[in-house]
C-alpha atoms as a PDB file:
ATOM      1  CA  UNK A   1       4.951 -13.756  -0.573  1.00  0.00           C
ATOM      2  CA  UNK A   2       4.674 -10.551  -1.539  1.00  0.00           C
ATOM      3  CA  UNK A   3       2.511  -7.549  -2.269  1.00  0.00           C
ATOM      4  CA  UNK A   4       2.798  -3.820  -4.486  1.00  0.00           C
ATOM      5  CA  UNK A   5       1.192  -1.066  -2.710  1.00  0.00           C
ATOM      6  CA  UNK A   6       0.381   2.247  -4.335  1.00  0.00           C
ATOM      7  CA  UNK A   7      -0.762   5.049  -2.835  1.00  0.00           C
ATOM      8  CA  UNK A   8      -1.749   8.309  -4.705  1.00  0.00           C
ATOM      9  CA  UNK A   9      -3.414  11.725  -3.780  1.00  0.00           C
ATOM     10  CA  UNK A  10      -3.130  15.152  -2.424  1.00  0.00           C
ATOM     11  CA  UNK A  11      -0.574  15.844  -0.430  1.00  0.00           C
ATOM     12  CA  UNK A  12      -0.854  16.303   3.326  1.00  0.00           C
ATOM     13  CA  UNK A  13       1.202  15.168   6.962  1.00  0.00           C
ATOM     14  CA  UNK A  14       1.044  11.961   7.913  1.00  0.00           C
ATOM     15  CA  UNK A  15       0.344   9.852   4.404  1.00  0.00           C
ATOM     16  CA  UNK A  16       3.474   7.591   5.011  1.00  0.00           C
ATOM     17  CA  UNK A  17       2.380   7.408   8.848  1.00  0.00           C
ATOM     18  CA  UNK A  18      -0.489   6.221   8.569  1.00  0.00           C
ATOM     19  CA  UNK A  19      -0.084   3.622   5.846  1.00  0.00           C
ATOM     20  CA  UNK A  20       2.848   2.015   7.890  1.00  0.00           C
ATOM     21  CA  UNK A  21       0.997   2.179  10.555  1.00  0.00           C
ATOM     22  CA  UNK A  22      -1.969  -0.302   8.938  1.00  0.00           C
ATOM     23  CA  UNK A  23       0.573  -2.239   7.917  1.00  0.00           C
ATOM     24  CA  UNK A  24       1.933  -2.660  11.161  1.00  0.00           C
ATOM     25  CA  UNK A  25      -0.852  -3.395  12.371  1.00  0.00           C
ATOM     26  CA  UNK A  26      -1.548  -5.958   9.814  1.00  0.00           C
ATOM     27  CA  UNK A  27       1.651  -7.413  10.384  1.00  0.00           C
ATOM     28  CA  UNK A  28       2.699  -7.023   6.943  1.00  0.00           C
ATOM     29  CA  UNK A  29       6.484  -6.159   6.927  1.00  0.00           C
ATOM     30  CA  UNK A  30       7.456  -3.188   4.772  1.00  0.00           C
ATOM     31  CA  UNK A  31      10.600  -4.302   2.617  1.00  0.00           C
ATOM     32  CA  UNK A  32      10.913  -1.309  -0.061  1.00  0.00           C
ATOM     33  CA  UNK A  33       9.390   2.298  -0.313  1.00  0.00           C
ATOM     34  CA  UNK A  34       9.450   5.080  -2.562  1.00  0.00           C
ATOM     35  CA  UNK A  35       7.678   8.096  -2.011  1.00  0.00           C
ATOM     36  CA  UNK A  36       7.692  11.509  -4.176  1.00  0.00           C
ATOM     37  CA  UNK A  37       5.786  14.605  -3.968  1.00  0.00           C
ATOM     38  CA  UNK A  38       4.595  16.226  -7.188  1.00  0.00           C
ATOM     39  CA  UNK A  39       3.793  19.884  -6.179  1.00  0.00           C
ATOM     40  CA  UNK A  40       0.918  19.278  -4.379  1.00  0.00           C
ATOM     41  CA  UNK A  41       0.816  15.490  -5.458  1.00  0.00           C
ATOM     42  CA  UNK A  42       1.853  12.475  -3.071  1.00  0.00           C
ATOM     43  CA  UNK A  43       2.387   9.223  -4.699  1.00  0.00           C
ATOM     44  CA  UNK A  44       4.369   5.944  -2.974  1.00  0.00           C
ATOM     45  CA  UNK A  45       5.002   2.817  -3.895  1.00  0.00           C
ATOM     46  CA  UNK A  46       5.946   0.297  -1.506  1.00  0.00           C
ATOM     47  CA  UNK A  47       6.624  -3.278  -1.403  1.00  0.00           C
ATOM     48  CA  UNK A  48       5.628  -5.815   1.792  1.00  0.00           C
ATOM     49  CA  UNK A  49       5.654  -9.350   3.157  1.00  0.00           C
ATOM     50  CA  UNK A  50       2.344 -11.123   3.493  1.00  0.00           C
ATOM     51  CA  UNK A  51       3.502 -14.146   4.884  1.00  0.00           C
ATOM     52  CA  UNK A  52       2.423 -13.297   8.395  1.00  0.00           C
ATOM     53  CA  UNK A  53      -0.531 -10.948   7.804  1.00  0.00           C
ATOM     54  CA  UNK A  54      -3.064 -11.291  10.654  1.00  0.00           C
ATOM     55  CA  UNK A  55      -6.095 -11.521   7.999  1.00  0.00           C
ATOM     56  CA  UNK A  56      -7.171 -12.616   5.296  1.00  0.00           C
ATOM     57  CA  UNK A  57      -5.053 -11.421   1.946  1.00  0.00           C
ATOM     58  CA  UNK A  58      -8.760 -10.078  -0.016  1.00  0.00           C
ATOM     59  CA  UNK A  59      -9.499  -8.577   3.615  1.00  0.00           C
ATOM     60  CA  UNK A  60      -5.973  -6.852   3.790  1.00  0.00           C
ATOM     61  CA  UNK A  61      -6.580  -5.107   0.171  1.00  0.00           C
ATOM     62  CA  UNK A  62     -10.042  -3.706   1.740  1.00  0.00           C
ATOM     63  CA  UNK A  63      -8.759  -2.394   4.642  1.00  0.00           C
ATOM     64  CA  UNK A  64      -6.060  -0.736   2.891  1.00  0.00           C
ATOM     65  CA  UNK A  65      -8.428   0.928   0.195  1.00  0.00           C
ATOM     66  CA  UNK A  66     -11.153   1.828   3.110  1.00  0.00           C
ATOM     67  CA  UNK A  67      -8.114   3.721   4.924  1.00  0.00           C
ATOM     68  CA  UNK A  68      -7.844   5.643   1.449  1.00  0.00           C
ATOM     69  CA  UNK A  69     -11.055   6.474   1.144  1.00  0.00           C
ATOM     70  CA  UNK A  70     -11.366   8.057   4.978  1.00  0.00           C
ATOM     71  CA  UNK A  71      -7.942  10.485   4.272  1.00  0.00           C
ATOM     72  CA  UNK A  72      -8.401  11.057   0.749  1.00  0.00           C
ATOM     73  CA  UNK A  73      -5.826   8.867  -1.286  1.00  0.00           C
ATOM     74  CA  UNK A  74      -6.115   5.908  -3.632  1.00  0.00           C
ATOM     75  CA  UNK A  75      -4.528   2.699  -2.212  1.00  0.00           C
ATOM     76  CA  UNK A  76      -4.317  -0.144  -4.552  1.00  0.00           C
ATOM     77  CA  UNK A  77      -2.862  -3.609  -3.025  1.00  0.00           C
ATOM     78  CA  UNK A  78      -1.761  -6.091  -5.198  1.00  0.00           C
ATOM     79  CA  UNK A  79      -0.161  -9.791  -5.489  1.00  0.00           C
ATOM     80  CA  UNK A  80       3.016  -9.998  -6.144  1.00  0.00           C
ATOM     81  CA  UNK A  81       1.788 -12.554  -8.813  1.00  0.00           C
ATOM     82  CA  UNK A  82      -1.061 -10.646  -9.758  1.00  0.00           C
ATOM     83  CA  UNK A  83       1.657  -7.509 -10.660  1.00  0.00           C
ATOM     84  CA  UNK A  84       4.203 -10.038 -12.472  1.00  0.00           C
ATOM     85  CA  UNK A  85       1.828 -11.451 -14.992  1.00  0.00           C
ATOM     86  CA  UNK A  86       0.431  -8.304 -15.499  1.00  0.00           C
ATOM     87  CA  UNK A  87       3.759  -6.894 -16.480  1.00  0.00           C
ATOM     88  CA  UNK A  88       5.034  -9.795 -18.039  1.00  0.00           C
ATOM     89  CA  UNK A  89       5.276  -9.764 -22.063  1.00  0.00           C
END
């Protein structure tokens, strides 16, 4: 299984960094990234395994938006199914 992560805000060092790094720690396995910088804009989209995450799926998508909200960026997590049927017509 998989997830779509999305990270927007100002930018600054380290966004990419520390987002891989929760992940890591998470044990969710980064498969895609894309990353561009607006002028002073960040946003990234990347896409990672959730087969092996060491929690909980709802408790992965908190920790990711808590470790937005303590450096400033928005960081949505979502299903993979969640993100198909939402974009499927």
């Amino acid at each position: 299984m998989k997830a779509v992560v999305t990270v927007t805000g100002k930018d600054v060092v380290g966004i990419i960094a520390k987002v891989s790094n929760a992940c890591a720690e998470y044990h969710a396995n980064i498969v895609d990234i894309s990353q561009s910088v607006l002028s002073e804009y960040f946003a990234m989209i990347m896409v990672v395994e959730i087969d092996q995450i060491a929690i909980d799926f709802t408790a992965f998508v908190d920790a990711m938006e808590a470790l937005g909200k303590e450096n400033g960026l928005v960081i949505h997590t979502i299903h993979e199914d969640v993100f198909n049927a939402m974009h499927h017509i």
